[in-house]
Protein backbone atom coordinates (compact mmCIF):
# COMPACT_ATOMS: atom_id res chain seq x y z
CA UNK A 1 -22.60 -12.50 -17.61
CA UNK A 2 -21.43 -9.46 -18.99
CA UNK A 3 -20.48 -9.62 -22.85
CA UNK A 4 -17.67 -7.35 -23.99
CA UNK A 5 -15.95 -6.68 -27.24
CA UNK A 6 -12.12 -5.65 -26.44
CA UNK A 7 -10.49 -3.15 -28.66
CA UNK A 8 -8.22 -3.97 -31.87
CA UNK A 9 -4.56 -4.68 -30.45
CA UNK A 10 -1.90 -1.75 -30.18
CA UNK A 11 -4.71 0.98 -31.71
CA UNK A 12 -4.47 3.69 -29.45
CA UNK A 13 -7.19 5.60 -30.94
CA UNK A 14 -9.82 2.75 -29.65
CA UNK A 15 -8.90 3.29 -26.11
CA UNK A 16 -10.77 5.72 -23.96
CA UNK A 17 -9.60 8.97 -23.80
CA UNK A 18 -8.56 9.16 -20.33
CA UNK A 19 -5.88 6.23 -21.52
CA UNK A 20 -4.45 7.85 -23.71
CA UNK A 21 -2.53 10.26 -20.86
CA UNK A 22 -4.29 13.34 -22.25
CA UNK A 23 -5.51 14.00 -17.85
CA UNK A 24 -3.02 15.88 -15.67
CA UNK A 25 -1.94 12.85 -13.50
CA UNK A 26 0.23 14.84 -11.21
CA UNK A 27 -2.08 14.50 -8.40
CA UNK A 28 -4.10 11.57 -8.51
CA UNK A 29 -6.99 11.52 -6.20
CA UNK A 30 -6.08 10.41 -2.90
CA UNK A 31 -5.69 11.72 0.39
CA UNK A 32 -3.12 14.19 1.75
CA UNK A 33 -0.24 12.54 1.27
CA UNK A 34 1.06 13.84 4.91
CA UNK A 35 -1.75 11.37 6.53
CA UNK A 36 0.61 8.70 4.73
CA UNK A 37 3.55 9.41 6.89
CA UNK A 38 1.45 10.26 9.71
CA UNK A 39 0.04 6.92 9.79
CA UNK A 40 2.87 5.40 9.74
CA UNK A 41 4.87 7.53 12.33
CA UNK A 42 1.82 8.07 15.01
CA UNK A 43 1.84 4.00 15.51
CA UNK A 44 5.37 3.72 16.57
CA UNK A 45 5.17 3.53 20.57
CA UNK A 46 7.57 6.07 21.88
CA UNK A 47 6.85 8.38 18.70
CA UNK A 48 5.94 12.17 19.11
CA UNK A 49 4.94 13.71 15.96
CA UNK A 50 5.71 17.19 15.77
CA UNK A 51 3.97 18.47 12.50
CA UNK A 52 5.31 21.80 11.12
CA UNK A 53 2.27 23.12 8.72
CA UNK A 54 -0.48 25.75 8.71
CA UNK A 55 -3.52 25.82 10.83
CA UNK A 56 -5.88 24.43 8.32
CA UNK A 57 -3.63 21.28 7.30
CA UNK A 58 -3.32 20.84 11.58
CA UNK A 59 -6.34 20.64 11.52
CA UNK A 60 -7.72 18.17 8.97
CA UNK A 61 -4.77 15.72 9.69
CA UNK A 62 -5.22 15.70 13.23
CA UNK A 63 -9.08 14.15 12.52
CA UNK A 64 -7.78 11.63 10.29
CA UNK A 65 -5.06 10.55 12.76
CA UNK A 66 -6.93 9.89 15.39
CA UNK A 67 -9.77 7.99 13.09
CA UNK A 68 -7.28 5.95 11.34
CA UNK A 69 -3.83 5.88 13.37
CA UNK A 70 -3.63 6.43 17.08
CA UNK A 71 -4.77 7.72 20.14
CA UNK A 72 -2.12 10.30 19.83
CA UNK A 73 -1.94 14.36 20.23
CA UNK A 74 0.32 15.79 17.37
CA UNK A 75 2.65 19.00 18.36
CA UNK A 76 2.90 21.60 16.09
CA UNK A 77 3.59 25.98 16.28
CA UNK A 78 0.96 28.06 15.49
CA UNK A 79 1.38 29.15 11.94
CA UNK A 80 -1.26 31.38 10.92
CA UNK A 81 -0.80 33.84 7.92
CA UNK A 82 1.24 36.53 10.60
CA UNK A 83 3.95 33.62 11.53
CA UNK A 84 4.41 32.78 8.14
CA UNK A 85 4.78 36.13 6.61
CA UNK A 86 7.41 36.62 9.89
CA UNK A 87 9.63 34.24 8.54
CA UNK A 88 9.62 32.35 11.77
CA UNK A 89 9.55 28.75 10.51
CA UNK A 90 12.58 27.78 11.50
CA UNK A 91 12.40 28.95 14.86
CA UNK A 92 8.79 27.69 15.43
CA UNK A 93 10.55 24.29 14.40
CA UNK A 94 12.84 24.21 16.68
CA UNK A 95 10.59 24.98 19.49
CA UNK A 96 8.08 22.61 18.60
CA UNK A 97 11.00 20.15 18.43
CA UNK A 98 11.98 20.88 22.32
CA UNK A 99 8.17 20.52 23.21
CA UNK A 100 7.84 17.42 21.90
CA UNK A 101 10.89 16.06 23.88
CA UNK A 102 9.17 17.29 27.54
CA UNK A 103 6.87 14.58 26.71
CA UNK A 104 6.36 11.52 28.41
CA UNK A 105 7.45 8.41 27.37
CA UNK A 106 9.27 10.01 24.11
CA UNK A 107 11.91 7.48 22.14
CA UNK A 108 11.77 9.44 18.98
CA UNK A 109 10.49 12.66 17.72
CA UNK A 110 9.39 13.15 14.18
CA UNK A 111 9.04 16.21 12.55
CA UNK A 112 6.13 15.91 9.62
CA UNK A 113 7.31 18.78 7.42
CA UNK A 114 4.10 20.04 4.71
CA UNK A 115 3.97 21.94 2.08
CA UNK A 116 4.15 25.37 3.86
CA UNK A 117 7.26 24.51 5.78
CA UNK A 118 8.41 23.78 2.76
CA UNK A 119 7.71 26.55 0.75
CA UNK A 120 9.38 28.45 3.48
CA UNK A 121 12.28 27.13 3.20
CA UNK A 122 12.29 25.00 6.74
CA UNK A 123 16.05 24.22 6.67
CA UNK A 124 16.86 20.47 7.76
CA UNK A 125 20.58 20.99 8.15
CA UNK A 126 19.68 23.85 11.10
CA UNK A 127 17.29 21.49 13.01
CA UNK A 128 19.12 19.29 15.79
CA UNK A 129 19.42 15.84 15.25
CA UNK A 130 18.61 14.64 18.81
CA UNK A 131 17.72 16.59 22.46
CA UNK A 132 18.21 15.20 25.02
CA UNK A 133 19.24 11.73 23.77
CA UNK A 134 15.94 11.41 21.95
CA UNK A 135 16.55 11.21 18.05
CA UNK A 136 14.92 13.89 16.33
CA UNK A 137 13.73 12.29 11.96
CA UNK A 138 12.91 14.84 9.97
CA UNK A 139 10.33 13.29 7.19
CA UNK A 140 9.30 15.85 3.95
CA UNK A 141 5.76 15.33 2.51
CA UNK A 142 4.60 17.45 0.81
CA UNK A 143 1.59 17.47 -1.59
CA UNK A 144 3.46 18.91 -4.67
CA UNK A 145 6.34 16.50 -4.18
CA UNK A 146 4.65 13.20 -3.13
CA UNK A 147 1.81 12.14 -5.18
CA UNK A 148 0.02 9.30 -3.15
CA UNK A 149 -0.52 9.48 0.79
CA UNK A 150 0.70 5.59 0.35
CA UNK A 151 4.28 6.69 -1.51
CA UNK A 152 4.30 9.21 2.02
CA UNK A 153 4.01 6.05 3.92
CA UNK A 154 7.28 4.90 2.19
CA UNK A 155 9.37 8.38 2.60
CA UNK A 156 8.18 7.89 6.36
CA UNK A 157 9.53 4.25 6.99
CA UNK A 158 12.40 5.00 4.85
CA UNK A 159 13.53 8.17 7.36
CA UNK A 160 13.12 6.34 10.52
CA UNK A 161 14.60 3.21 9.22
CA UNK A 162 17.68 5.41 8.37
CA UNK A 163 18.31 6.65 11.35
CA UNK A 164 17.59 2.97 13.46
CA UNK A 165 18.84 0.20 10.98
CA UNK A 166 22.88 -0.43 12.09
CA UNK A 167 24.93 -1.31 8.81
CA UNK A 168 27.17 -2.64 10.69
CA UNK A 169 25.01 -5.80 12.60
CA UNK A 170 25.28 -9.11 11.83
CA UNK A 171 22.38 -11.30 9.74
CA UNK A 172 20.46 -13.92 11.80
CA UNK A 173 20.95 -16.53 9.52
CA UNK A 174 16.99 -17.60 7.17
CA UNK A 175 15.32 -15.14 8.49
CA UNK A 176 12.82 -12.74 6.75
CA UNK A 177 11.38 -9.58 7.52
CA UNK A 178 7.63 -8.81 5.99
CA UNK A 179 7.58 -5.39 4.65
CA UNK A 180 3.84 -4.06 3.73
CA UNK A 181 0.70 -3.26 5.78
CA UNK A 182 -1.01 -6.47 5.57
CA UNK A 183 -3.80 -8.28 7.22
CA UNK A 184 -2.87 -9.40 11.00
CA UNK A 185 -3.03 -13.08 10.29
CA UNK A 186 -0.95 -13.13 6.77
CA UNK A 187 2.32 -12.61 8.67
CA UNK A 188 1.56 -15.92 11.30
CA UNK A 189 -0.13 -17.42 8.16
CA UNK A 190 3.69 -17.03 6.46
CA UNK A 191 5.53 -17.58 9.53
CA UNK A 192 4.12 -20.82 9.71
CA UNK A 193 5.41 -21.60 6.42
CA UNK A 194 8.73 -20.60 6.57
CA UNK A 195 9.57 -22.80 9.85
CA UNK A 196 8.47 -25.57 7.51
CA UNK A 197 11.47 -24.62 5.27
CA UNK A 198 13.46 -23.77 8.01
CA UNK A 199 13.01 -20.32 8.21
CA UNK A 200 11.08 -17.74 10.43
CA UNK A 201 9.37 -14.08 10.07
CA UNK A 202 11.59 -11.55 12.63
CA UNK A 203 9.70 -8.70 11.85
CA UNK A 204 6.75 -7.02 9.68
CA UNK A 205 7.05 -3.39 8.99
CA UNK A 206 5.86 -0.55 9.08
CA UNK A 207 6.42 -1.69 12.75
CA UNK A 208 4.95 -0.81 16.48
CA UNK A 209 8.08 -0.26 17.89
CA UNK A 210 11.70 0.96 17.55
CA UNK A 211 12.96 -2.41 18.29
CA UNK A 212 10.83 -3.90 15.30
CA UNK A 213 12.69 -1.51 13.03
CA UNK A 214 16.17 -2.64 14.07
CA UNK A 215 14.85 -6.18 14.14
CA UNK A 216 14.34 -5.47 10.19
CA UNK A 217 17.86 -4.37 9.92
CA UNK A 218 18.73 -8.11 11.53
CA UNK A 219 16.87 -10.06 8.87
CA UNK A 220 18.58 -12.31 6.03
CA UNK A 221 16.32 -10.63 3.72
CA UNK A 222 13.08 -8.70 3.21
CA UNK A 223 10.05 -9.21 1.66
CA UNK A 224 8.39 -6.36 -0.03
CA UNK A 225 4.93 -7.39 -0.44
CA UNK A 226 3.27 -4.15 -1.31
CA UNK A 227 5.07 -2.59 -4.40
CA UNK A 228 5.18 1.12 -2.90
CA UNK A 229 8.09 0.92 -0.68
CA UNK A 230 10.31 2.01 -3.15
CA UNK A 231 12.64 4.21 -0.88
CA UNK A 232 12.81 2.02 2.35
CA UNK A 233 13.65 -1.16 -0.42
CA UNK A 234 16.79 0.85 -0.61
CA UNK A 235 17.40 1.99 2.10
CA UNK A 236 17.91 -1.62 2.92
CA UNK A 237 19.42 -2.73 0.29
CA UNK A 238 22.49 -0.32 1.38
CA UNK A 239 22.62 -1.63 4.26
CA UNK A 240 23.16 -5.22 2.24
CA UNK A 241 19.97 -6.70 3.21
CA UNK A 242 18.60 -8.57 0.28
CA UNK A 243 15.35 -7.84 -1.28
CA UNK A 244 12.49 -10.77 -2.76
CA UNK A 245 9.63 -8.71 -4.99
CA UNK A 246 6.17 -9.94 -5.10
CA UNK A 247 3.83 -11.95 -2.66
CA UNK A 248 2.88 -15.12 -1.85
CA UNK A 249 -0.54 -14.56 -4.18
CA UNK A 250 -2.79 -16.95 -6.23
CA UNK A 251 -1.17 -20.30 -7.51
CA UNK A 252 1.92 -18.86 -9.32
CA UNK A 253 2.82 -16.22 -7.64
CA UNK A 254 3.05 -18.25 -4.31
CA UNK A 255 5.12 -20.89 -5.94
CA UNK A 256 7.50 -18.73 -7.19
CA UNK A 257 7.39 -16.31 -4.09
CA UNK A 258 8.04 -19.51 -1.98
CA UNK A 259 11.30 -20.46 -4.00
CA UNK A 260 12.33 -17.07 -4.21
CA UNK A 261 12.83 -16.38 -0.58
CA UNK A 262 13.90 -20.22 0.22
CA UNK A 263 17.17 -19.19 -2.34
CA UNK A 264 17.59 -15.07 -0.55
CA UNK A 265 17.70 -17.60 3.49
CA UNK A 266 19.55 -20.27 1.71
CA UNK A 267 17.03 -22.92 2.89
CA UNK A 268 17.30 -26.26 1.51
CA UNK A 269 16.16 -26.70 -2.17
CA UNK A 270 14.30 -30.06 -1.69
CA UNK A 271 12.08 -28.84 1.18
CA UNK A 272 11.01 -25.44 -0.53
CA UNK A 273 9.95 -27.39 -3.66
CA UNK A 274 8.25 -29.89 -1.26
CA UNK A 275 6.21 -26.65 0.42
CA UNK A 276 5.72 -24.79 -2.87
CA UNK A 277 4.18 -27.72 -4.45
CA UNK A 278 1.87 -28.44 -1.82
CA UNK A 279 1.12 -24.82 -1.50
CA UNK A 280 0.63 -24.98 -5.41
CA UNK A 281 -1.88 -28.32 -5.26
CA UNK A 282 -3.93 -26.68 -2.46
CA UNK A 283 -4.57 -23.87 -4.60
CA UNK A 284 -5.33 -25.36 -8.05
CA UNK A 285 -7.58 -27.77 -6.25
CA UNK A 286 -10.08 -24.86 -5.37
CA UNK A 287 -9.63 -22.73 -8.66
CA UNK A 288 -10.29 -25.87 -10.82
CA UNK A 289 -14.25 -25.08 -9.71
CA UNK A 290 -13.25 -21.49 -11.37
CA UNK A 291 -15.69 -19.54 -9.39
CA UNK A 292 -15.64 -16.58 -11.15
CA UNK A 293 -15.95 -17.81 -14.71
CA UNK A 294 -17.95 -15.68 -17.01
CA UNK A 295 -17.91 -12.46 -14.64
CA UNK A 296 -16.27 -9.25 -15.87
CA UNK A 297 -14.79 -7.21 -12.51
CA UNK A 298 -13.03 -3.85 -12.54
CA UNK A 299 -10.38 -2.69 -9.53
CA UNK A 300 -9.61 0.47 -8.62
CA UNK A 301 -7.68 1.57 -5.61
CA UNK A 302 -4.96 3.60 -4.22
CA UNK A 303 -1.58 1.33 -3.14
CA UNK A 304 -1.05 -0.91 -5.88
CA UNK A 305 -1.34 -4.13 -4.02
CA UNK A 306 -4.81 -3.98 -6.32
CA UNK A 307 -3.16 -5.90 -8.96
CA UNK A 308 -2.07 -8.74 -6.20
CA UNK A 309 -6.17 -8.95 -5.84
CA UNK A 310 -6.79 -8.48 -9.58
CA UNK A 311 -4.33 -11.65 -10.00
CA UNK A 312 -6.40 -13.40 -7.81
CA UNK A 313 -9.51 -12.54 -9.57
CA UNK A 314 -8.61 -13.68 -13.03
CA UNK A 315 -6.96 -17.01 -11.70
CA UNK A 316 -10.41 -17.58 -10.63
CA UNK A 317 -11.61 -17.32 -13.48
CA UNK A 318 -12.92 -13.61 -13.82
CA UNK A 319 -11.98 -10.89 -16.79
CA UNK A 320 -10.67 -7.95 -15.34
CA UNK A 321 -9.81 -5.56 -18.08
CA UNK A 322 -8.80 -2.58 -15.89
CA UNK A 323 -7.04 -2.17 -13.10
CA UNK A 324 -6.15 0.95 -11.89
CA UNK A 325 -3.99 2.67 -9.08
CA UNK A 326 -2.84 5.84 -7.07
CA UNK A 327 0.82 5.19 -7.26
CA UNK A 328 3.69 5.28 -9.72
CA UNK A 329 5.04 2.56 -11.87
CA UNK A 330 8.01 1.30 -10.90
CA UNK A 331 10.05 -1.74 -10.66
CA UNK A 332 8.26 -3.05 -7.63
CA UNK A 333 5.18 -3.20 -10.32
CA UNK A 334 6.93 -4.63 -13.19
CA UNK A 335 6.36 -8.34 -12.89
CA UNK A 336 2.72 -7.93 -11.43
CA UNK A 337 1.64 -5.48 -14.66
CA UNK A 338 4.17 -8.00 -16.88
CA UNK A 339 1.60 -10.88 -15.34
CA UNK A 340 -1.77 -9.29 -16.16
CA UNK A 341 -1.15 -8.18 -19.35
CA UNK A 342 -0.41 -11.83 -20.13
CA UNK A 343 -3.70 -12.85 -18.85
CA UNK A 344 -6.09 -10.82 -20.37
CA UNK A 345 -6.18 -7.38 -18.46
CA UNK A 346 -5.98 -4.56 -20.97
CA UNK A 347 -5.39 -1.37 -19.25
CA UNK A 348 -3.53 -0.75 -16.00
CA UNK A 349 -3.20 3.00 -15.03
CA UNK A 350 -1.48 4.48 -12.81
CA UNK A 351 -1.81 7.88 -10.74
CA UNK A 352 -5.18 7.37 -11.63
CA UNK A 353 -8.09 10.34 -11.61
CA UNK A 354 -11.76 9.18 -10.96
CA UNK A 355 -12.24 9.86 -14.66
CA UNK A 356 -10.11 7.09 -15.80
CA UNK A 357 -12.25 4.99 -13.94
CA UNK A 358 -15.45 6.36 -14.52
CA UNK A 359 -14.34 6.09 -18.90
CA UNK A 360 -13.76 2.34 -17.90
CA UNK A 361 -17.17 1.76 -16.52
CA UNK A 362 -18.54 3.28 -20.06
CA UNK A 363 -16.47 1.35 -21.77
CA UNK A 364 -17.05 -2.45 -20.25
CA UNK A 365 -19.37 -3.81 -18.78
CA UNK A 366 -18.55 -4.70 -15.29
CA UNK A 367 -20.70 -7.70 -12.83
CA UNK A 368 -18.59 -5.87 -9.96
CA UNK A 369 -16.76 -3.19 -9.32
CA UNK A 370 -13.74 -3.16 -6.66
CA UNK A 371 -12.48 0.89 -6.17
CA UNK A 372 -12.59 4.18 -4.18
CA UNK A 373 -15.80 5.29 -2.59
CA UNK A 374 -16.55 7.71 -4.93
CA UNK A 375 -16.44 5.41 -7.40
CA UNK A 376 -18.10 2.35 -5.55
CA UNK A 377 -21.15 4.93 -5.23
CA UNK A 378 -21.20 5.93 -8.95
CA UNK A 379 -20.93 1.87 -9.89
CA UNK A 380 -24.42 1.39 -7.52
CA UNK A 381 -26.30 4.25 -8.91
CA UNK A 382 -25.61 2.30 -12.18
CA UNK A 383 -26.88 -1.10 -10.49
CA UNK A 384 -23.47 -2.74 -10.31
CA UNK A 385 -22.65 -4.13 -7.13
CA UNK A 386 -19.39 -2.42 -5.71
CA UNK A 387 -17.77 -2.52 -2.83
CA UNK A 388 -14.55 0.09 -0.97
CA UNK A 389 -11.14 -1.82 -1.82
CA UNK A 390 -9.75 -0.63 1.47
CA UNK A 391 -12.43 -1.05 3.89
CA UNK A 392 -13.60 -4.43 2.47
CA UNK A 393 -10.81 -6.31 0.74
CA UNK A 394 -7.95 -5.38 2.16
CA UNK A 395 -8.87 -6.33 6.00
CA UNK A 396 -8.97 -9.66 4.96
CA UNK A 397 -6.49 -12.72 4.58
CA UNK A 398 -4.70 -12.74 0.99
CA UNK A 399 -1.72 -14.37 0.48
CA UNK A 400 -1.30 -18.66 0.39
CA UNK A 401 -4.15 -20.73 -0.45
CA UNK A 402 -5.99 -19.61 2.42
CA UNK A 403 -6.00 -16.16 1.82
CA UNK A 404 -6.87 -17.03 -2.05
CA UNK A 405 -9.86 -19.81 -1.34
CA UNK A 406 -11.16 -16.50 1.43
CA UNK A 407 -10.65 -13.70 -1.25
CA UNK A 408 -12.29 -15.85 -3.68
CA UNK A 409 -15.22 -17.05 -1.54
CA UNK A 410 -16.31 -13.27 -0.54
CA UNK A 411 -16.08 -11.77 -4.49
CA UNK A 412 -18.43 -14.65 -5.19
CA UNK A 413 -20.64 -13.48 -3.12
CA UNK A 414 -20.92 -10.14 -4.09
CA UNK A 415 -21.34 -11.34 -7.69
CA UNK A 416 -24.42 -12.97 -6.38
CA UNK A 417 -26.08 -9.45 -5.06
CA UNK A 418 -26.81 -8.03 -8.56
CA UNK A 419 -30.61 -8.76 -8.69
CA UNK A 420 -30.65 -6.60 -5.29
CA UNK A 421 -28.92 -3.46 -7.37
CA UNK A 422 -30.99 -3.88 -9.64
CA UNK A 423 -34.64 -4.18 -7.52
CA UNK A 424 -32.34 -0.60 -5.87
CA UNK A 425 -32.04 1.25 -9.21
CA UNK A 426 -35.85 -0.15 -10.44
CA UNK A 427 -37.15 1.41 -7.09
CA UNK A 428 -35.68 4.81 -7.62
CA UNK A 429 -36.41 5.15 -11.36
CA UNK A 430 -40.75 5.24 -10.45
C-alpha cells in the first residue's frame, strides 16, 4: 500500500523537526490532569471527593466527571477571586473536609487539591487526617506539576493505596493483582489462565471499592499492565509486594509475560511452559496469515499502553514508524520502546504535542491512522481512515490470543474503508 523511504540511520538532521525536541513538551496535549485523579477517586464506592480549586476548574471537571466517571456530586468552597485574595484556603479546606463527612454512606474522603490551592499554599500537614473515623487522602494535581491526566490517575491510586495497603499482612500464596484500566473481560480472560498454572487474579486496580485496594496489598505480586503507574508500582513495592512489567500482548510478549509471573507466584515451571506454549501456538497460528502485511499505520494516544497496540500491529504484519504518547518515559516503557525499535518503528515520542503528530503524517504515508480526535479528524480531511484510540481500541479485548486475533480482525477492517475516504475527500473537493 503505502510506499515509504525511511531516513539514513542515526542522522538527526533527516528527522522532522518536531523530533528533534526543539517543541516545549512540558504540557503535552491532554486533558486536565485533575480529571485523572478524579476518575479514579469518584469510582471508589464510599468515596466523597472534596475538590479544593477555583470556580472555573469546578466547573469544567464536574462535566467531565459525571460524563466519564460517576454519578457523583463533588464538594468543594467557593473560591472566587475575593476568597482567594482572603487567604482563606486553608480554612475553606477544612470546612469542605467536614461537609463531605455529613454525607451519606462516606468510607473515605478525598481532597483533589489544583493548581490554585496550590499556589496558595494549601498546607497538607494542617488538614486532619480522618473525622469522624472516616480517612481523609489528600491527592496534589496540579497542571504545572503533573503533565498527563493519566500520570494524575497514578498520584491518585498511589495516595489511597497508601493510606489502605497494611505492610504488615500476610501474602496469599500465587496470587496476582491486575494493575491498569483494562477492558472488563481481559481480567476473567487472565484469570482463567492463571488457575491453569495454579494461580488466580485477587484484584484489578484502580478498584471499585476499599476492600479491592487492600485485596491488592494481599497479592503475591502485581501486574502492571499499563506503564503509567509509576508511583503506586512503588508504593507497593515498599510494602514488599513484587512487581512483573509488561502484558500479556502479541506472541512474545505473552510468552514471556506468562513465565514471568508463573516465577513472581512460584507456580510450577513445567505447567507455565505448557500454557505459554500453547498460548504462543494459538497466536502464531493466526499471524502466519499476516493480515496487515504491506499497510503503513501510525498511533497516537495519551497513556502509553499505545505501544502494547503498536506491538500488536507490526506482529501482524503492519509498519508502524511512529508511535507517539502523552506520558513520560520511564522504566515501565523501557522494554516496550527497547521492542519496537527492534522491529522497525522509528520514532516513539513522548509528551507528545499535536504537531509531532501532524510532522509524522507529512512525513509517511499512513493506510490508517490510530490517535487523538483532533488528529483522527485532520488524518480524514486528508482521506486516511482514522479512528479515536480511546473510544475505539481501547474498549476492546487485548491481551492473549484472543484479544490479539480481535485487535487484529477490527484494524483490518478499517484498512479496508479507504476507497470510502477517498469517494469523502473527492466529494468535497467539486
Amino acid at each position: 500500500m503505502a510506499e515509504h523511504t525511511p531516513p539514513a540511520p542515526d542522522d538527526e538532521l533527516s528527522a522532522p523537526e518536531p523530533f528533534r525536541g526543539g517543541s516545549c513538551k512540558l504540557h503535552p496535549q491532554t486533558m486536565c490532569p485533575a480529571f485523572g485523579a478524579l476518575r479514579v477517586l469518584s469510582r471508589i464506592e464510599g468515596a466523597q471527593p472534596a475538590m479544593v480549586t477555583d470556580a472555573g476548574c469546578l466547573y469544567g471537571l464536574t462535566f467531565v466527571s459525571h460524563f466519564y466517571a460517576a454519578r457523583k456530586s463533588i464538594l468543594a468552597p467557593q473560591l472566587g477571586t475575593a476568597e482567594l485574595s482572603s487567604g482563606q484556603v486553608q480554612e475553606a479546606a477544612q470546612a469542605v473536609i467536614a461537609e463531605a463527612a455529613k454525607e451519606q454512606n462516606v468510607s473515605v474522603i478525598p481532597v483533589i487539591s489544583l493548581c490554585v490551592a496550590e499556589t496558595a499554599g494549601l498546607a497538607e500537614e494542617l488538614l486532619p487526617t480522618e473525622v469522624d473515623g472516616k480517612p481523609v487522602v489528600l491527592v496534589r494535581v496540579p497542571a504545572y506539576a503533573i503533565h498527563s491526566h493519566p500520570e494524575a490517575k497514578d498520584i491518585a491510586l498511589a495516595a489511597v493505596m497508601r493510606r489502605f495497603v497494611d505492610a504488615q499482612v500476610e501474602a496469599e500464596p500465587h496470587t496476582l493483582a491486575l494493575l491498569g484500566e483494562v477492558f472488563p473481560a481481559d481480567p476473567l480472560i487472565i484469570d482463567g489462565l492463571l488457575r491453569k498454572m495454579g494461580g488466580r487474579v485477587v484484584t484489578t486496580l484502580p478498584g471499585r471499592h476499599v476492600d479491592e485496594l487492600k485485596l491488592a496489598g494481599r497479592a503475591t505480586a502485581v501486574a502492571a499492565l499499563h506503564p503509567y503507574y509509576r508511583e503506586t508500582v512503588g508504593v507497593l513495592r515498599e510494602r514488599g509486594i513484587g512487581v512483573v512489567t509488561g502484558a500479556p500482548i502479541g506472541v512474545e510478549g505473552s510468552a514471556a509475560w506468562i513465565r514471568a509471573v508463573g516465577a513472581a507466584l512460584d507456580l510450577d515451571e513445567e505447567v507455565v511452559e505448557q500454557v505459554a506454549s500453547a498460548e504462543e501456538a494459538a497466536a502464531r497460528g493466526f499471524l502466519a496469515m499476516q493480515p496487515l502485511k504491506g499497510t503503513t499505520i501510525m498511533l497516537s494516544g495519551y497513556e502509553g499502553n499505545e505501544m502494547l497496540y503498536a506491538r500488536l500491529l507490526i506482529e501482524g504484519g503492519a509498519h508502524v514508524p511512529y508511535v507517539s504518547t502523552s506520558i513520560g518515559q520511564s522504566m515501565l516503557t523501557a522494554a516496550d520502546e527497547a521492542w519496537l525499535k527492534a522491529h522497525g518503528c522509528e520514532t516513539v515520542v513522548y509528551r507528545k504535542a499535536i504537531e509531532d503528530d501532524m510532522a509524522a503524517m507529512e512525513y509517511w504515508r499512513f493506510d490508517l491512522v490510530i490517535g487523538t480526535t483532533t488528529l483522527a479528524a485532520h488524518a480524514k480531511e486528508l482521506g486516511i481512515p482514522a479512528v479515536y484510540y480511546t473510544n475505539i481500541l481501547s474498549v476492546r479485548p487485548l491481551f492473549l490470543a484472543g484479544g490479539m486475533i480481535a485487535s487484529l480482525s477490527f484494524v483490518r477492517e478499517l484498512l479496508g474503508r479507504k476507497p470510502l475516504y477517498e469517494r469523502m475527500v473527492d466529494f468535497f473537493q467539486r
